[in-house]
PDB file of N, CA and C in Angstrom:
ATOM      1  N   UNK A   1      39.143 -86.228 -48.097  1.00  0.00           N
ATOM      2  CA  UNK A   1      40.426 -85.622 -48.357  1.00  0.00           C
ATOM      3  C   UNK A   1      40.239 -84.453 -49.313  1.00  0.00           C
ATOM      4  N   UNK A   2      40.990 -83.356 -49.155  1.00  0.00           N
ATOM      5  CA  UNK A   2      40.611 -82.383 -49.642  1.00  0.00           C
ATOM      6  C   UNK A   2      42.049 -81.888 -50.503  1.00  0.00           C
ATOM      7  N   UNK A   3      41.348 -81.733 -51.852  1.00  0.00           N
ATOM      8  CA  UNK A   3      42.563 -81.458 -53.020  1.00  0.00           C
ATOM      9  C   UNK A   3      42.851 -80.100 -53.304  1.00  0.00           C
ATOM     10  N   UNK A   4      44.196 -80.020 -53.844  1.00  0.00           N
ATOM     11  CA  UNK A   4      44.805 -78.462 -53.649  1.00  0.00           C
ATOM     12  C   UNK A   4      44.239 -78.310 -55.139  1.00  0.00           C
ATOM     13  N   UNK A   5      44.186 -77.192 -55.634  1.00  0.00           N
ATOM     14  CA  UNK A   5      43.712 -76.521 -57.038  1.00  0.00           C
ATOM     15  C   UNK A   5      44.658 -77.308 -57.742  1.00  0.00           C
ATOM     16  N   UNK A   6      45.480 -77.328 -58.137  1.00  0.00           N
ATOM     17  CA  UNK A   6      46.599 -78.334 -58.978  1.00  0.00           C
ATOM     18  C   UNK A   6      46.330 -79.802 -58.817  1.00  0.00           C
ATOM     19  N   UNK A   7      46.033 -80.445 -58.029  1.00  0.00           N
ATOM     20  CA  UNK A   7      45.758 -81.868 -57.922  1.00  0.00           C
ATOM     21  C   UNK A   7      43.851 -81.764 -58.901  1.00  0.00           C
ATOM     22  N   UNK A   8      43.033 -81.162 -58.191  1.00  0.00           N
ATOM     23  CA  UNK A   8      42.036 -80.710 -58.641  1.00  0.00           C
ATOM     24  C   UNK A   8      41.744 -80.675 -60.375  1.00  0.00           C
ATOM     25  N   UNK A   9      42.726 -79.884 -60.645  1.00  0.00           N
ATOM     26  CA  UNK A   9      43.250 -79.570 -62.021  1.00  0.00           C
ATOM     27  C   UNK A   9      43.358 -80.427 -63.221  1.00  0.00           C
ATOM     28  N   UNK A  10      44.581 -81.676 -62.581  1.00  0.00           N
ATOM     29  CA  UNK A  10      44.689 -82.919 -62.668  1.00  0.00           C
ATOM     30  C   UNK A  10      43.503 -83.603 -63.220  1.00  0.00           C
ATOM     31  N   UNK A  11      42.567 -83.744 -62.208  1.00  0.00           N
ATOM     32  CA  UNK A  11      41.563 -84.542 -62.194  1.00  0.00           C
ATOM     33  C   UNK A  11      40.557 -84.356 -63.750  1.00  0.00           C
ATOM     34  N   UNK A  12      40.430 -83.122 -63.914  1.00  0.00           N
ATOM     35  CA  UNK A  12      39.421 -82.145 -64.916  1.00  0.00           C
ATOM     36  C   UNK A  12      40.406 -82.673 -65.552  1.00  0.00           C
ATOM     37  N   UNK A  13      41.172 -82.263 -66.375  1.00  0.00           N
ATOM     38  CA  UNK A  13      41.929 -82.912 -67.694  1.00  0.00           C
ATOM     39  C   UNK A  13      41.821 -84.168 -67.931  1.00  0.00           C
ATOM     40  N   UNK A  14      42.162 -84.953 -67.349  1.00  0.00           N
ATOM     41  CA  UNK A  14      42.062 -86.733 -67.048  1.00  0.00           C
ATOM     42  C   UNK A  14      40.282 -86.484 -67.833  1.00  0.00           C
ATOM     43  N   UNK A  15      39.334 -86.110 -67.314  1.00  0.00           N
ATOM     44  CA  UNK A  15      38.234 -86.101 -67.413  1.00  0.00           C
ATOM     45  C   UNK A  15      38.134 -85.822 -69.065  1.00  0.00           C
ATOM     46  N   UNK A  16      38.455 -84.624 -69.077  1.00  0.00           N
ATOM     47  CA  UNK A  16      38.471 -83.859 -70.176  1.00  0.00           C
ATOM     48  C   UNK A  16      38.566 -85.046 -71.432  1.00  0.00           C
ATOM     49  N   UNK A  17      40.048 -85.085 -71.311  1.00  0.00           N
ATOM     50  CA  UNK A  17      40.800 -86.037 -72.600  1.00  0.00           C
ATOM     51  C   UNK A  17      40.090 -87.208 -72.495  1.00  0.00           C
ATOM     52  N   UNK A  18      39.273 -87.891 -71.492  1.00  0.00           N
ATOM     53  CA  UNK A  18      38.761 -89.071 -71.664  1.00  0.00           C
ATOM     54  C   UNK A  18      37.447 -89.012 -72.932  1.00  0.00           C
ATOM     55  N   UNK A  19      36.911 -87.741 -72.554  1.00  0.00           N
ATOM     56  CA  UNK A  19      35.448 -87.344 -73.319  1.00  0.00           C
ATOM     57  C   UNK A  19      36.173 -87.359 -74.702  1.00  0.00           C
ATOM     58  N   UNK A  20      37.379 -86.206 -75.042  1.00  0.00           N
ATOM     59  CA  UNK A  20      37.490 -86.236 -76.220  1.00  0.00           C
ATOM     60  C   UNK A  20      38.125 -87.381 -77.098  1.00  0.00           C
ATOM     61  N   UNK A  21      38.515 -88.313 -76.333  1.00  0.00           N
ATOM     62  CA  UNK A  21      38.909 -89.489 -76.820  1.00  0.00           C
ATOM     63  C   UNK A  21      37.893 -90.284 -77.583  1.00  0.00           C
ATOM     64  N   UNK A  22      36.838 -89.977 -76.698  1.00  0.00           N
ATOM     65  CA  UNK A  22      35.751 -91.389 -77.159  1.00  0.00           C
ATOM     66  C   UNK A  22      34.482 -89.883 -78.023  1.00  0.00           C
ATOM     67  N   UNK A  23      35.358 -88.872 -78.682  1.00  0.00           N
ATOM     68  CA  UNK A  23      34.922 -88.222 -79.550  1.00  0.00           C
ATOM     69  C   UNK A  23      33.373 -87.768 -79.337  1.00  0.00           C
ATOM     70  N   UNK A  24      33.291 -87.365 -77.821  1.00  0.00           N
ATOM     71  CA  UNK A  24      31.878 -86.650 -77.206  1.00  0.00           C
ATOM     72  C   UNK A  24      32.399 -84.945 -77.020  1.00  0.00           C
ATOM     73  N   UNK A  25      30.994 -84.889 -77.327  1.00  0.00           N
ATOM     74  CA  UNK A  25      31.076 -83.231 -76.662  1.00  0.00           C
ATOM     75  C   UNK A  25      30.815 -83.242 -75.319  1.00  0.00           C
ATOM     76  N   UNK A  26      31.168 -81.993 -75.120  1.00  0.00           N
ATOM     77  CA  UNK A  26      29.976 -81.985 -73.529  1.00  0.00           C
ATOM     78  C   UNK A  26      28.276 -82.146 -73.486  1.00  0.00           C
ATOM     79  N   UNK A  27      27.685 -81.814 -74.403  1.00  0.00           N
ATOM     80  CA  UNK A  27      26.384 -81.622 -74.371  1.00  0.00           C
ATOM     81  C   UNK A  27      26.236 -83.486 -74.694  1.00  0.00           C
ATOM     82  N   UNK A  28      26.981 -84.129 -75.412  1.00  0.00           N
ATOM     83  CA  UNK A  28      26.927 -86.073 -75.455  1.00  0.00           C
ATOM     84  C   UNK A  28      27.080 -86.713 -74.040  1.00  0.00           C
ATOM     85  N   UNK A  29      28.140 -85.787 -73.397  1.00  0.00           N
ATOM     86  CA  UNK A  29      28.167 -86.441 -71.861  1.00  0.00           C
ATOM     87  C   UNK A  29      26.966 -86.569 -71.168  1.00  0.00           C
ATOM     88  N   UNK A  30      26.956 -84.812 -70.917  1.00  0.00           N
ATOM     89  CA  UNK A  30      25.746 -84.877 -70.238  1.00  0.00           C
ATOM     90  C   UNK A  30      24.670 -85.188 -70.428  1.00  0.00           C
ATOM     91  N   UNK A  31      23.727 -85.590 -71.760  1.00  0.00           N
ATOM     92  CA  UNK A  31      23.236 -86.454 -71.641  1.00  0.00           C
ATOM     93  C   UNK A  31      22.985 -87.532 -71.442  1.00  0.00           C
ATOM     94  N   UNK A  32      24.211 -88.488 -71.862  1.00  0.00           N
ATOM     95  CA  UNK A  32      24.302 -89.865 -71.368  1.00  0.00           C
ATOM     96  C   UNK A  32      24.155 -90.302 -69.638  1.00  0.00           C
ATOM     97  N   UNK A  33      24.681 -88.539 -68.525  1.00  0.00           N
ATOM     98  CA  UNK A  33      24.809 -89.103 -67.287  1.00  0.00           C
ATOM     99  C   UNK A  33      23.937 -88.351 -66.463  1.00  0.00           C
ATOM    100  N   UNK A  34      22.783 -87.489 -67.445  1.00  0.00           N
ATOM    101  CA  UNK A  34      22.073 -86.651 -66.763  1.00  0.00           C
ATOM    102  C   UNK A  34      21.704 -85.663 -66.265  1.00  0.00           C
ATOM    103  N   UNK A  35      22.470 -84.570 -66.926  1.00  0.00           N
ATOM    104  CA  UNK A  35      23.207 -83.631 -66.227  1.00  0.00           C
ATOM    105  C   UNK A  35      23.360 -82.147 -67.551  1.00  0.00           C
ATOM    106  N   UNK A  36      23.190 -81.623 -67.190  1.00  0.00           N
ATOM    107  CA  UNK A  36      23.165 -80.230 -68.033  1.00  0.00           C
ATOM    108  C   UNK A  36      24.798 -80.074 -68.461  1.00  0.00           C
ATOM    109  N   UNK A  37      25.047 -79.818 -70.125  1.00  0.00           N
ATOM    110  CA  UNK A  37      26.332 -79.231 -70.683  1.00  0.00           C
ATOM    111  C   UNK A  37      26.939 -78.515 -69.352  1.00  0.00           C
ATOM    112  N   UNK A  38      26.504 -77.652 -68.491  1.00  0.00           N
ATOM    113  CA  UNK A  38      26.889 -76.102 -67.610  1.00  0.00           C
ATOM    114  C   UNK A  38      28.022 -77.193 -66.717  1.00  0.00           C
ATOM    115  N   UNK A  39      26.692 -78.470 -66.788  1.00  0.00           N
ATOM    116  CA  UNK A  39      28.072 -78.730 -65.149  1.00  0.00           C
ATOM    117  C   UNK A  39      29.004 -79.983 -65.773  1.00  0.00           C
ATOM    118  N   UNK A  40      28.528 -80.360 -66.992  1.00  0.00           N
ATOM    119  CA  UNK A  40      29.942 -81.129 -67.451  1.00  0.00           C
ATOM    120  C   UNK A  40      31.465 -79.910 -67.565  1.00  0.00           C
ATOM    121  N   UNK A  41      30.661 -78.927 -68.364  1.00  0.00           N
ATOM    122  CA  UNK A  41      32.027 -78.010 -67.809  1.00  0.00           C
ATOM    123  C   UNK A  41      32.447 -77.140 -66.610  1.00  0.00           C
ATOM    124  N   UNK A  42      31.660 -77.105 -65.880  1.00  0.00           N
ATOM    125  CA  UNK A  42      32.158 -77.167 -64.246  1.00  0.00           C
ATOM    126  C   UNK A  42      32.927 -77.780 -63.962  1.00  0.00           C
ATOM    127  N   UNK A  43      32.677 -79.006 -64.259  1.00  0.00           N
ATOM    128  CA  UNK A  43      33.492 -80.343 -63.819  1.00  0.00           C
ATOM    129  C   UNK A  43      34.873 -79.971 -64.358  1.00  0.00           C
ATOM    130  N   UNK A  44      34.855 -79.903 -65.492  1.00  0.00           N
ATOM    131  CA  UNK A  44      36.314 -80.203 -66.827  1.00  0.00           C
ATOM    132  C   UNK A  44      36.907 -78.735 -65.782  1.00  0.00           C
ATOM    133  N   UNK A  45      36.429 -77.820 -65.479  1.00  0.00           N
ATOM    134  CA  UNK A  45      37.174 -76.282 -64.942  1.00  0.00           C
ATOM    135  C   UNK A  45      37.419 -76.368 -63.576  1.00  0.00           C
ATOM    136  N   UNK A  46      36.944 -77.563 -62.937  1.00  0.00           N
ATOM    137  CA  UNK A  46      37.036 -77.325 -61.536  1.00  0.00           C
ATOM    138  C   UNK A  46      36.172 -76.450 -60.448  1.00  0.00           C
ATOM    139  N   UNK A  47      35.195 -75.807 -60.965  1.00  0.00           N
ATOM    140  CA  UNK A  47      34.149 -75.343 -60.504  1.00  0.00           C
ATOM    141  C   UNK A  47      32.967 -75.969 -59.758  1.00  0.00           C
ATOM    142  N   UNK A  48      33.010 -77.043 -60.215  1.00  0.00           N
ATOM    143  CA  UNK A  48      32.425 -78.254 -59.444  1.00  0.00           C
ATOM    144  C   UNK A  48      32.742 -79.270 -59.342  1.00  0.00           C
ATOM    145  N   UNK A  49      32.684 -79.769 -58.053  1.00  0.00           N
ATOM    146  CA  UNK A  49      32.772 -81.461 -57.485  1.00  0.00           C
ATOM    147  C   UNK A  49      31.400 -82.241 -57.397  1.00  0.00           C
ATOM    148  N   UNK A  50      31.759 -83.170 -58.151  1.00  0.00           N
ATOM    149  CA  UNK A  50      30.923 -84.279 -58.452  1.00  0.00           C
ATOM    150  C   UNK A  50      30.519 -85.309 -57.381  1.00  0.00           C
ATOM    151  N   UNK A  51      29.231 -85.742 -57.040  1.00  0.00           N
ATOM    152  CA  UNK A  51      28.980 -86.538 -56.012  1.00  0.00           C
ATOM    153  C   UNK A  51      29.936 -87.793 -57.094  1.00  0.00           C
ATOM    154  N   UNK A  52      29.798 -88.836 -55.917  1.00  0.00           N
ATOM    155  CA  UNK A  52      29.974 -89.986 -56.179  1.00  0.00           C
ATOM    156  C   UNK A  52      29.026 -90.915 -57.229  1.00  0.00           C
ATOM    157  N   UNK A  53      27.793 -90.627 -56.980  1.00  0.00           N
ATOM    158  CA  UNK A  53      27.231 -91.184 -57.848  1.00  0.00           C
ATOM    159  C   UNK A  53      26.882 -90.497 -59.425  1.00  0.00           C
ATOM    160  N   UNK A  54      27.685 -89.524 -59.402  1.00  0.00           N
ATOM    161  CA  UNK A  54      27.896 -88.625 -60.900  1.00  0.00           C
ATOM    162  C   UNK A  54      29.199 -89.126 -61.259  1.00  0.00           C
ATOM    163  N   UNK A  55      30.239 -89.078 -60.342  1.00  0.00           N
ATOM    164  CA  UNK A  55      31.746 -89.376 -60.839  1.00  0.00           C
ATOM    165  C   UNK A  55      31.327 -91.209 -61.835  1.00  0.00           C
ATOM    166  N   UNK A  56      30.700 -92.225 -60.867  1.00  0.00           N
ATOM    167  CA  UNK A  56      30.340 -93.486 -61.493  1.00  0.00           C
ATOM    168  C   UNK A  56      30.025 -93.600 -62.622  1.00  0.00           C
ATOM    169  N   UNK A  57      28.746 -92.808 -62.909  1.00  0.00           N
ATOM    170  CA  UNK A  57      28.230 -92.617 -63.686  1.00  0.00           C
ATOM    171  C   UNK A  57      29.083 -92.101 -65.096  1.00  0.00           C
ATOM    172  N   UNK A  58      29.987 -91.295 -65.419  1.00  0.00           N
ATOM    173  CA  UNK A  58      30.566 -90.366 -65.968  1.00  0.00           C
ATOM    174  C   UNK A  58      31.575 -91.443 -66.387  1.00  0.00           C
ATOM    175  N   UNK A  59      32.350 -91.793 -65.548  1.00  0.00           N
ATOM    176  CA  UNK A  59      33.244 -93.433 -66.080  1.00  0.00           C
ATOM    177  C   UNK A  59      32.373 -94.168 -66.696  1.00  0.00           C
ATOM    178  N   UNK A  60      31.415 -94.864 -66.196  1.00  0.00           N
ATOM    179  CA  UNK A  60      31.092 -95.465 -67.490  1.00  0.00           C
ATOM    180  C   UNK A  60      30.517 -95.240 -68.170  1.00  0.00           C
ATOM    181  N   UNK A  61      30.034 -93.894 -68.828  1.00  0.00           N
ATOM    182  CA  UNK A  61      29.779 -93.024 -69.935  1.00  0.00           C
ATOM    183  C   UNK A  61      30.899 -93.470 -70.599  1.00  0.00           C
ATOM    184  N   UNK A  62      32.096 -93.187 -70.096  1.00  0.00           N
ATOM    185  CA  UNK A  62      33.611 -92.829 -70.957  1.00  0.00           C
ATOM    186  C   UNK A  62      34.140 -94.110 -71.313  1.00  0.00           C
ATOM    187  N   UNK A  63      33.603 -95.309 -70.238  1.00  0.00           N
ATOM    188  CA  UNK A  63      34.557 -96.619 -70.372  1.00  0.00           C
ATOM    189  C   UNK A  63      35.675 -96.593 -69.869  1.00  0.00           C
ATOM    190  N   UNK A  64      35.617 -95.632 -68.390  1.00  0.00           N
ATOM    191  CA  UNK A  64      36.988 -95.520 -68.218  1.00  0.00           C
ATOM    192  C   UNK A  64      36.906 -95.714 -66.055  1.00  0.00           C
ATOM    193  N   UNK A  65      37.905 -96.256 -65.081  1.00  0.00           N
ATOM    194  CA  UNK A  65      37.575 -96.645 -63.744  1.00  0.00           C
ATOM    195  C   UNK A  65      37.313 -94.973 -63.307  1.00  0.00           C
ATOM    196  N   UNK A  66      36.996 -95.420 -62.324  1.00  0.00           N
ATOM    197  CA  UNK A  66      37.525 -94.188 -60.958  1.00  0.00           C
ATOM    198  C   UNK A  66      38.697 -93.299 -61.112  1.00  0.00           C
ATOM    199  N   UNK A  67      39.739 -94.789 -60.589  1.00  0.00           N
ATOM    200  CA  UNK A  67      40.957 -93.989 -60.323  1.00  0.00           C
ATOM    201  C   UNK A  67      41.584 -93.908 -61.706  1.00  0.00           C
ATOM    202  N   UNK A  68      40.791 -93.716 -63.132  1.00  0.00           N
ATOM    203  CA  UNK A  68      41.394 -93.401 -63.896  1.00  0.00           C
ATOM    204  C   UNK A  68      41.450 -92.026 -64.171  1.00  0.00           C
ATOM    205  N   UNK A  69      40.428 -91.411 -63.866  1.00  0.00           N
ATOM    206  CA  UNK A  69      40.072 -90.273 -63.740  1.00  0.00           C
ATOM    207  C   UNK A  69      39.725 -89.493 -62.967  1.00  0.00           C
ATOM    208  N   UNK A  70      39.493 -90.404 -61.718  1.00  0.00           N
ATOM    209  CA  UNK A  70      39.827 -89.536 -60.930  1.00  0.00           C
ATOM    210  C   UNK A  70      40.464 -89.573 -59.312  1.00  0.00           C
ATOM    211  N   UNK A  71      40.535 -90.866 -59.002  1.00  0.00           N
ATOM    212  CA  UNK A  71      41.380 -91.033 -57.944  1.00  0.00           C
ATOM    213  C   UNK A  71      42.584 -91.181 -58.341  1.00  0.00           C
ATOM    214  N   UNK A  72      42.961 -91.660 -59.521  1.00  0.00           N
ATOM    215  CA  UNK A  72      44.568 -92.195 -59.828  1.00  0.00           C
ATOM    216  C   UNK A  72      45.359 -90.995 -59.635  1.00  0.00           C
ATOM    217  N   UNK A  73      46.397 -90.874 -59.084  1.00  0.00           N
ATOM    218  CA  UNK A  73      47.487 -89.708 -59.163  1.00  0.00           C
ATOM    219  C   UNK A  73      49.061 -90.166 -59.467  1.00  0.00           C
ATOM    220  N   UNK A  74      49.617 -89.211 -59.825  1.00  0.00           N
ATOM    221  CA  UNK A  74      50.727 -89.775 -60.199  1.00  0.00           C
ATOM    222  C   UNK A  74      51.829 -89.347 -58.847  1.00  0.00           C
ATOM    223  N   UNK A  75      52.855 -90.311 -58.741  1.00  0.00           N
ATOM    224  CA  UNK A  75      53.267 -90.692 -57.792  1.00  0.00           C
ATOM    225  C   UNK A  75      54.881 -89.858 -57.577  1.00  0.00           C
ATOM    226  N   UNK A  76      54.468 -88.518 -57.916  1.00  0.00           N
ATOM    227  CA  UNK A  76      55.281 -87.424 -57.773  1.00  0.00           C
ATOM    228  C   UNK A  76      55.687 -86.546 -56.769  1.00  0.00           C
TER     229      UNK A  76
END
């Protein structure tokens, strides 16, 4: 399924606020999931889509599901 820039959008923030919650930078993420600072903020901007086995990974970096961050949508 393919997301419009605004749903997309969505997703990166959810992401975003999860990192700064649990008081990481980007350069803390990406180390914990493997991955160079460049494309944790890809991710947070929407510039890049994350395989599946990066999105996994990245939740439980954060302690947080899927659809918390990124399948969940709000029902608008």
């Amino acid at each position: 399924m393919l997301l419009c820039r605004k749903e997309r959008s969505v997703k990166n923030i959810k992401l975003k606020m999860a990192r700064v919650e649990k008081d990481m930078t980007q350069q803390d993420l990406a180390d914990q999931v493997g991955v160079t600072r460049q494309t944790i903020g890809l991710i947070e901007t929407g510039g890049y889509n994350p395989s599946l086995n990066l999105c996994i990974s990245l939740c439980r970096a954060l302690g947080k599901t899927l659809d918390e961050i990124f399948w969940g949508g709000s029902k608008s």
